[in-house]
Structure formats: structure tokens, C-alpha cells
C-alpha atoms as a PDB file:
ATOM      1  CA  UNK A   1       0.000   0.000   0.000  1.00  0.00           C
ATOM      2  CA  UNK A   2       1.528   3.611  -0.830  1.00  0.00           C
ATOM      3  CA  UNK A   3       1.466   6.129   1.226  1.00  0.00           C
ATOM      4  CA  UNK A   4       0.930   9.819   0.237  1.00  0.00           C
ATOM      5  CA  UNK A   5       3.773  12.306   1.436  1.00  0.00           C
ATOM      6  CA  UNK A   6       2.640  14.931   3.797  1.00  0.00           C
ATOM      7  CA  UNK A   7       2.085  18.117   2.531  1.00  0.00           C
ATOM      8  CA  UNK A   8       4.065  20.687   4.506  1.00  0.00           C
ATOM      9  CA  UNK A   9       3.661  24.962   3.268  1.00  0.00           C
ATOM     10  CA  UNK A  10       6.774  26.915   3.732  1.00  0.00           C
ATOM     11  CA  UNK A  11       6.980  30.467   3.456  1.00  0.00           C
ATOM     12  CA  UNK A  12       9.155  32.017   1.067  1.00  0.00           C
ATOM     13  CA  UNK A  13      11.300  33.394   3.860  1.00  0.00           C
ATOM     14  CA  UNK A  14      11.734  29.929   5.219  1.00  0.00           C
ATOM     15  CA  UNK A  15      13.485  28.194   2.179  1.00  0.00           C
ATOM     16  CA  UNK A  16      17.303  26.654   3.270  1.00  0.00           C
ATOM     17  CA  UNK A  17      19.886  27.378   1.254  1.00  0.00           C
ATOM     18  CA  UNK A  18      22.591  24.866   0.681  1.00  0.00           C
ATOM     19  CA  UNK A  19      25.725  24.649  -0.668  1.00  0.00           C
ATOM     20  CA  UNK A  20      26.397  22.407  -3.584  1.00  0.00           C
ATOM     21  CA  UNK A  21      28.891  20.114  -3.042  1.00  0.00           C
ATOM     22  CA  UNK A  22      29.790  19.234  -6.492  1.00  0.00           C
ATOM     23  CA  UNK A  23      31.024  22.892  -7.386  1.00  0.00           C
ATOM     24  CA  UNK A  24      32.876  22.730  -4.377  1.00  0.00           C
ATOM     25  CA  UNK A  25      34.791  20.118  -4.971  1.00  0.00           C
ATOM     26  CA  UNK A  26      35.618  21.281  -8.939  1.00  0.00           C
ATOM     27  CA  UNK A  27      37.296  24.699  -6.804  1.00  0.00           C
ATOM     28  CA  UNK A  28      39.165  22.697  -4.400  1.00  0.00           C
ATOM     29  CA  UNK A  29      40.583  20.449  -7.498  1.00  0.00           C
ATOM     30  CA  UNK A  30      40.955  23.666  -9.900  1.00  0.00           C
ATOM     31  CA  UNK A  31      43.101  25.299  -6.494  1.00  0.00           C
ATOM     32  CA  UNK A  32      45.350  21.987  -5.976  1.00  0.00           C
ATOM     33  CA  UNK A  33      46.368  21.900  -9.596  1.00  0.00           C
ATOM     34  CA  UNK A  34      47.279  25.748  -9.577  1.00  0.00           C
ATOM     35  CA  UNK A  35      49.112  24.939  -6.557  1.00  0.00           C
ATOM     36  CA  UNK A  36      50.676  22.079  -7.430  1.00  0.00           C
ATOM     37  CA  UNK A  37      51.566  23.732 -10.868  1.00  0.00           C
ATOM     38  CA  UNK A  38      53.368  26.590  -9.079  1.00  0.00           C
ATOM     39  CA  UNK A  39      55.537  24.628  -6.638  1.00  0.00           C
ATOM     40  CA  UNK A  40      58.846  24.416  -6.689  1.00  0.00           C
ATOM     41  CA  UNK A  41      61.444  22.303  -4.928  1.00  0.00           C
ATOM     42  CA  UNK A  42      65.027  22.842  -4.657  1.00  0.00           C
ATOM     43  CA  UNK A  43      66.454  19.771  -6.463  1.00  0.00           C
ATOM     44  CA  UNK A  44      68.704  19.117  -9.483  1.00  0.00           C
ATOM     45  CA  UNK A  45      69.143  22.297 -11.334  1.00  0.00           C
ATOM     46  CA  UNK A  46      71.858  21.477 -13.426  1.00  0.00           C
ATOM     47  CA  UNK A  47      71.194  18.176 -15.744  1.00  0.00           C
ATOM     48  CA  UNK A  48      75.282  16.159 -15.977  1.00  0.00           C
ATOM     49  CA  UNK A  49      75.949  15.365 -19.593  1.00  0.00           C
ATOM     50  CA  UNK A  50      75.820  12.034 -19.964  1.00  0.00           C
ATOM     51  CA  UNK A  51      79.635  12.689 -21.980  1.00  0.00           C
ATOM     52  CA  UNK A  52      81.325  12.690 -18.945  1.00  0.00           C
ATOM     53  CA  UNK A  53      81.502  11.872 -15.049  1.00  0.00           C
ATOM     54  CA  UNK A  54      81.968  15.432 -12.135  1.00  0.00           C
ATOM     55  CA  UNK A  55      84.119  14.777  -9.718  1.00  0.00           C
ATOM     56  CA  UNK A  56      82.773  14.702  -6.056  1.00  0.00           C
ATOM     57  CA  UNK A  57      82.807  17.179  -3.479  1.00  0.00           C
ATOM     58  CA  UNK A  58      81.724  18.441  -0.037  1.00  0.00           C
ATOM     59  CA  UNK A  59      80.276  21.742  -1.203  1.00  0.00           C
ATOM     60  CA  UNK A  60      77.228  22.794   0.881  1.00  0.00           C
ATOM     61  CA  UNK A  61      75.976  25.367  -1.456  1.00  0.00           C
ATOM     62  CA  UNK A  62      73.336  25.026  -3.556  1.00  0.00           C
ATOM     63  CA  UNK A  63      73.489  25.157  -7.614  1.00  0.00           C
ATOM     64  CA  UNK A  64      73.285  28.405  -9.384  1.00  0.00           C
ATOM     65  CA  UNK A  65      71.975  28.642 -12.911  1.00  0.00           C
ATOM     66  CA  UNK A  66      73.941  30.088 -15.537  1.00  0.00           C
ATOM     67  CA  UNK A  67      75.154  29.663 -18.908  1.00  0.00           C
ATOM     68  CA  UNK A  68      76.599  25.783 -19.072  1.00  0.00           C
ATOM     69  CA  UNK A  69      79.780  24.943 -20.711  1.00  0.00           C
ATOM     70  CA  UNK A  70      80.581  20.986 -20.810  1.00  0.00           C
ATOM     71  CA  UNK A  71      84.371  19.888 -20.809  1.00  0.00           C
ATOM     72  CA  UNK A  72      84.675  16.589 -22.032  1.00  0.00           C
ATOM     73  CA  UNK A  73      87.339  14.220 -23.199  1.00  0.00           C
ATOM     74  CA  UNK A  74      86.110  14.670 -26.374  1.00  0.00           C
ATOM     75  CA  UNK A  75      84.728  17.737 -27.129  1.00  0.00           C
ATOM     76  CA  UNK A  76      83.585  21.241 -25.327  1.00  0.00           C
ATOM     77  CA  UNK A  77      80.011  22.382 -25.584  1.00  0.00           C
ATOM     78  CA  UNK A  78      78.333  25.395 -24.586  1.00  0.00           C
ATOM     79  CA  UNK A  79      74.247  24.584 -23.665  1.00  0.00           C
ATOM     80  CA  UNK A  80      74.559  21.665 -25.543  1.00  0.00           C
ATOM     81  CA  UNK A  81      76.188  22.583 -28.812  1.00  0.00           C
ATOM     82  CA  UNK A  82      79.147  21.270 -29.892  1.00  0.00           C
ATOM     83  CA  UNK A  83      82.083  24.052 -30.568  1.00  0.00           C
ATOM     84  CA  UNK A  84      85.785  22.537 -30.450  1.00  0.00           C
ATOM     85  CA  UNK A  85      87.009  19.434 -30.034  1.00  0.00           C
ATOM     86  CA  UNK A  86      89.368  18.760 -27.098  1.00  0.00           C
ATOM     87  CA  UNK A  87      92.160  17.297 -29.372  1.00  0.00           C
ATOM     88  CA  UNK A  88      92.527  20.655 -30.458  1.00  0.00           C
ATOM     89  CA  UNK A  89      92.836  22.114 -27.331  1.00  0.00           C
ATOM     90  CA  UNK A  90      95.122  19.926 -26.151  1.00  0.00           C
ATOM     91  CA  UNK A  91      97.846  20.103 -29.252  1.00  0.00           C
ATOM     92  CA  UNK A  92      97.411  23.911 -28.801  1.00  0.00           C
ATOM     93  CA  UNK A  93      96.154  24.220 -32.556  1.00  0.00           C
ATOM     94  CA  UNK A  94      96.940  27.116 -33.855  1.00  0.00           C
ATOM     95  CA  UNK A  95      93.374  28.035 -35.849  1.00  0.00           C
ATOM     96  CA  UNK A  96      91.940  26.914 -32.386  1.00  0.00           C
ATOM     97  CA  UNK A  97      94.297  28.061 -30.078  1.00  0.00           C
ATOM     98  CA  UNK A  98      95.274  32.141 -29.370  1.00  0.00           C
ATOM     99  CA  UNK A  99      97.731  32.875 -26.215  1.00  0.00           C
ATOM    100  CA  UNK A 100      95.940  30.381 -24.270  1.00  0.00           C
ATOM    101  CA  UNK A 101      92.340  31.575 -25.314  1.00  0.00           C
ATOM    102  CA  UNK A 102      90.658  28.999 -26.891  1.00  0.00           C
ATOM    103  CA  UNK A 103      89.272  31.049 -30.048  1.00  0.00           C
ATOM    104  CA  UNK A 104      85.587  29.176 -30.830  1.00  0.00           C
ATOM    105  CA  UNK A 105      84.541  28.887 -27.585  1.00  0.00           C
ATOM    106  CA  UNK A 106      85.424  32.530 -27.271  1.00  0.00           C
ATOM    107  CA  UNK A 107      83.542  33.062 -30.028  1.00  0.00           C
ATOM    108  CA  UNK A 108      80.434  31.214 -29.219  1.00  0.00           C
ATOM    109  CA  UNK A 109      80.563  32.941 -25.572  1.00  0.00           C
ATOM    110  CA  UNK A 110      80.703  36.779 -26.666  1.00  0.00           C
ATOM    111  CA  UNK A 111      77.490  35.464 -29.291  1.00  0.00           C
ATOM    112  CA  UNK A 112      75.325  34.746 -26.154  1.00  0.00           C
ATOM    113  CA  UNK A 113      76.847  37.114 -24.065  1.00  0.00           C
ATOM    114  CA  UNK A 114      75.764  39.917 -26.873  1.00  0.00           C
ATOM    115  CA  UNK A 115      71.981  38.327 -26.588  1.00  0.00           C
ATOM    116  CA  UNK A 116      72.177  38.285 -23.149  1.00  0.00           C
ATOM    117  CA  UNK A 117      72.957  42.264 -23.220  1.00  0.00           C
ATOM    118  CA  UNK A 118      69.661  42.984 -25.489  1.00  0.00           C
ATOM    119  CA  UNK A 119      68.099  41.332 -23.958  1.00  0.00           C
ATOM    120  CA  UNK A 120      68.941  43.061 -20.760  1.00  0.00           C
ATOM    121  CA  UNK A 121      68.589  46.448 -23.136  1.00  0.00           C
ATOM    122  CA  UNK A 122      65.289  45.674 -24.624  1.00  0.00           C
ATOM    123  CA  UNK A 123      63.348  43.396 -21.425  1.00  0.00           C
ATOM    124  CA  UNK A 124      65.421  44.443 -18.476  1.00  0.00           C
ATOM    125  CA  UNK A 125      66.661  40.886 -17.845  1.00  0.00           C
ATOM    126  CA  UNK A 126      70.318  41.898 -15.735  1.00  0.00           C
ATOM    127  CA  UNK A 127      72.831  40.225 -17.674  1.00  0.00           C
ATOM    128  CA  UNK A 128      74.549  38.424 -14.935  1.00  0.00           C
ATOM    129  CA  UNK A 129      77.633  36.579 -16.479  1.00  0.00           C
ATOM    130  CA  UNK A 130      77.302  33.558 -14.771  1.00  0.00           C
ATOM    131  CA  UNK A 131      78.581  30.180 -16.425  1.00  0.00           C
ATOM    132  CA  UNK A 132      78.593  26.508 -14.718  1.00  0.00           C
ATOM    133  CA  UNK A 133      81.857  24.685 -16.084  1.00  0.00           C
ATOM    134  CA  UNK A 134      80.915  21.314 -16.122  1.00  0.00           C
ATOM    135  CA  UNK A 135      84.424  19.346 -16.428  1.00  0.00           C
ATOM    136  CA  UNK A 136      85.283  15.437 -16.573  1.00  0.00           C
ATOM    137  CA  UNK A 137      87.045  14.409 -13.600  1.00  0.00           C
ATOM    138  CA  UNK A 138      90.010  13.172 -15.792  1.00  0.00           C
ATOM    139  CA  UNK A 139      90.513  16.370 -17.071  1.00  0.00           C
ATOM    140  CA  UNK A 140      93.906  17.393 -16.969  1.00  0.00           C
ATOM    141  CA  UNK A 141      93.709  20.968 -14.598  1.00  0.00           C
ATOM    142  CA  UNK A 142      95.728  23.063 -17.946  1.00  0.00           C
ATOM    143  CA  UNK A 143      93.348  22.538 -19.758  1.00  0.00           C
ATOM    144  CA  UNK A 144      90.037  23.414 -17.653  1.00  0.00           C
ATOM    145  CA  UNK A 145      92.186  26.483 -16.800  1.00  0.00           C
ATOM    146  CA  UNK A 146      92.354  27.460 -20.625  1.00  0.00           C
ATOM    147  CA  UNK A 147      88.817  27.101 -20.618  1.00  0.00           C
ATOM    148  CA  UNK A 148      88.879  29.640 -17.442  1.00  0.00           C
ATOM    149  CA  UNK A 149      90.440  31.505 -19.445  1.00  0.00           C
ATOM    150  CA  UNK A 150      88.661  31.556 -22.288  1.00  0.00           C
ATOM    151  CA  UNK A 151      85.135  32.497 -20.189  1.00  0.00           C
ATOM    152  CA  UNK A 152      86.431  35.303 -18.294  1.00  0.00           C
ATOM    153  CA  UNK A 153      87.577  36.918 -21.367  1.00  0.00           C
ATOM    154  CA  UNK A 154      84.424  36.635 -23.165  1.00  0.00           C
ATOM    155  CA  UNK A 155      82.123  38.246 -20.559  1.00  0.00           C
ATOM    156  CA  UNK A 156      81.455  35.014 -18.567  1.00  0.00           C
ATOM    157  CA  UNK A 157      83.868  36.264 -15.219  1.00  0.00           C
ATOM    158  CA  UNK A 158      81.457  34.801 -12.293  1.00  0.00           C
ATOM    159  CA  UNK A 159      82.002  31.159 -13.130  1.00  0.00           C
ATOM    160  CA  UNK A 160      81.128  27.914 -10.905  1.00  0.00           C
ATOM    161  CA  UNK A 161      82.485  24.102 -11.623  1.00  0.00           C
ATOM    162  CA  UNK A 162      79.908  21.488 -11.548  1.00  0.00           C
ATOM    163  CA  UNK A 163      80.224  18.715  -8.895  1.00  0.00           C
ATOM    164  CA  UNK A 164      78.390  15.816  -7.019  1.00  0.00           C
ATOM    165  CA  UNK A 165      77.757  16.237  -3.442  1.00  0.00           C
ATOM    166  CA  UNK A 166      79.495  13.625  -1.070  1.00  0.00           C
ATOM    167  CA  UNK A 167      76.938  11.630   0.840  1.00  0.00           C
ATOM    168  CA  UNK A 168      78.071  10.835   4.094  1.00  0.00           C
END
């Protein structure tokens, strides 16, 4: 047997007002993903080329970004780009080599150190002359120091070498 529902009159003035879960729930999900979106964690800033293995350390301070220049056994790069190969370097060639100034990366370092100063011209963006060295650990020292060299010259004086941290 069915049963009717009462019939109960509310005034106008008496209706509830609820709130609706469902649209509550699409703002809580819209606000994590902004959130999550804009977090950041300090973690690996600088990727190692896979062309070569950093040599360890018990530095405490944390990466700085800059413009990266890889020293390999094989070849030097700058962000990637090949520009000279080390057996030049190291036989002091003279269309490579200039009074211990090695003369493409030179080259390739005053091209992005001219950007860099547009840049900084047209978009305000300091120009801050910062390069991370990132140099095999069978380097021989002479010749990351004509790479030194070579970045202080060309506008790149506030350099930093690339290492592991030591775990304890």
C-alpha cells in the first residue's frame, strides 16, 4: 500500500539554502592543480651530460643557474652545442688556439653574451655573467684552466664548476 507524502507549506522566507557540493569540490581540485603547478622544490638544477663523469665534493651550497659549458674528453660544448674538439685544445692548434684563449669557444661565448645584453637592453633581464663549467674528472687541470680563461675573457667572469655532493 503507498502512502501519500505529507504536505508541509513553507513560506518564502523559510526556504534553506545549501551549498552544492559538487562545485565545491571542482574549486578545491581547480586550487590543488594551480598549486601544485606553481611549486617548486630545490632539487637538481643542473642536468650532468651524460659525456662525462663530475668529480665529487663536499660543497654545501646550492646550484646556481647560468650559462653551461661541458668539458669533455672529447669535445667542449656550450648549452649543448658542440664548438671545439678537445684534441685541439690539447695540441694547442693554432686556428683553435690564441695565447691560451681557446678562439671558438670565445667566439660562441661573446654570441650569447651579446643576446644576453639585449636582452637586458630591450626586457630588463640583468645580464649576470654567470657560467657553470661542467668538467670530466680526468681532465687534466691546464686545460680546464684554458677554458677559465677563455670564459672570463668573453664576458662570462662569475664562473662555478659542476660537482656531485658527497653523501656521508
Amino acid at each position: 500500500m503507498a502512502f501519500v507524502p505529507s504536505k508541509i507549506k513553507k513560506h518564502k522566507s523559510e526556504l534553506e539554502v545549501g551549498l552544492n557540493l559538487t562545485s565545491m569540490m571542482d574549486m578545491f581540485t581547480i586550487i590543488l592543480v594551480f598549486l601544485i603547478k606553481n611549486y617548486s622544490t630545490e632539487g637538481q638544477l643542473i642536468t650532468p651530460s651524460d659525456f662525462l663523469h663530475l668529480p665529487y665534493s663536499n660543497i654545501q651550497k646550492a646550484p646556481e643557474k647560468g650559462l653551461d659549458v661541458i668539458v669533455s674528453k672529447q669535445l667542449i660544448m656550450v648549452n649543448n652545442e658542440p664548438v671545439v674538439p678537445m684534441t685541439d685544445v690539447v695540441k694547442n692548434d693554432p686556428t683553435v688556439m690564441d695565447r691560451g684563449v681557446i678562439k671558438p669557444l670565445r667566439e660562441k661565448l661573446l654570441y650569447f653574451s651579446n643576446q644576453s645584453k639585449k636582452m637586458e637592453v630591450d626586457y630588463g633581464i640583468k645580464f649576470s655573467g654567470k657560467v657553470t663549467i661542467q668538467g670530466d674528472k680526468e681532465l687534466p687541470y691546464s686545460e680546464l684552466v684554458k677554458v677559465i680563461r677563455t670564459c672570463g675573457l668573453a664576458d662570462y667572469p662569475n664562473l662555478r664548476l659542476v660537482v656531485y655532493r658527497q653523501t656521508d
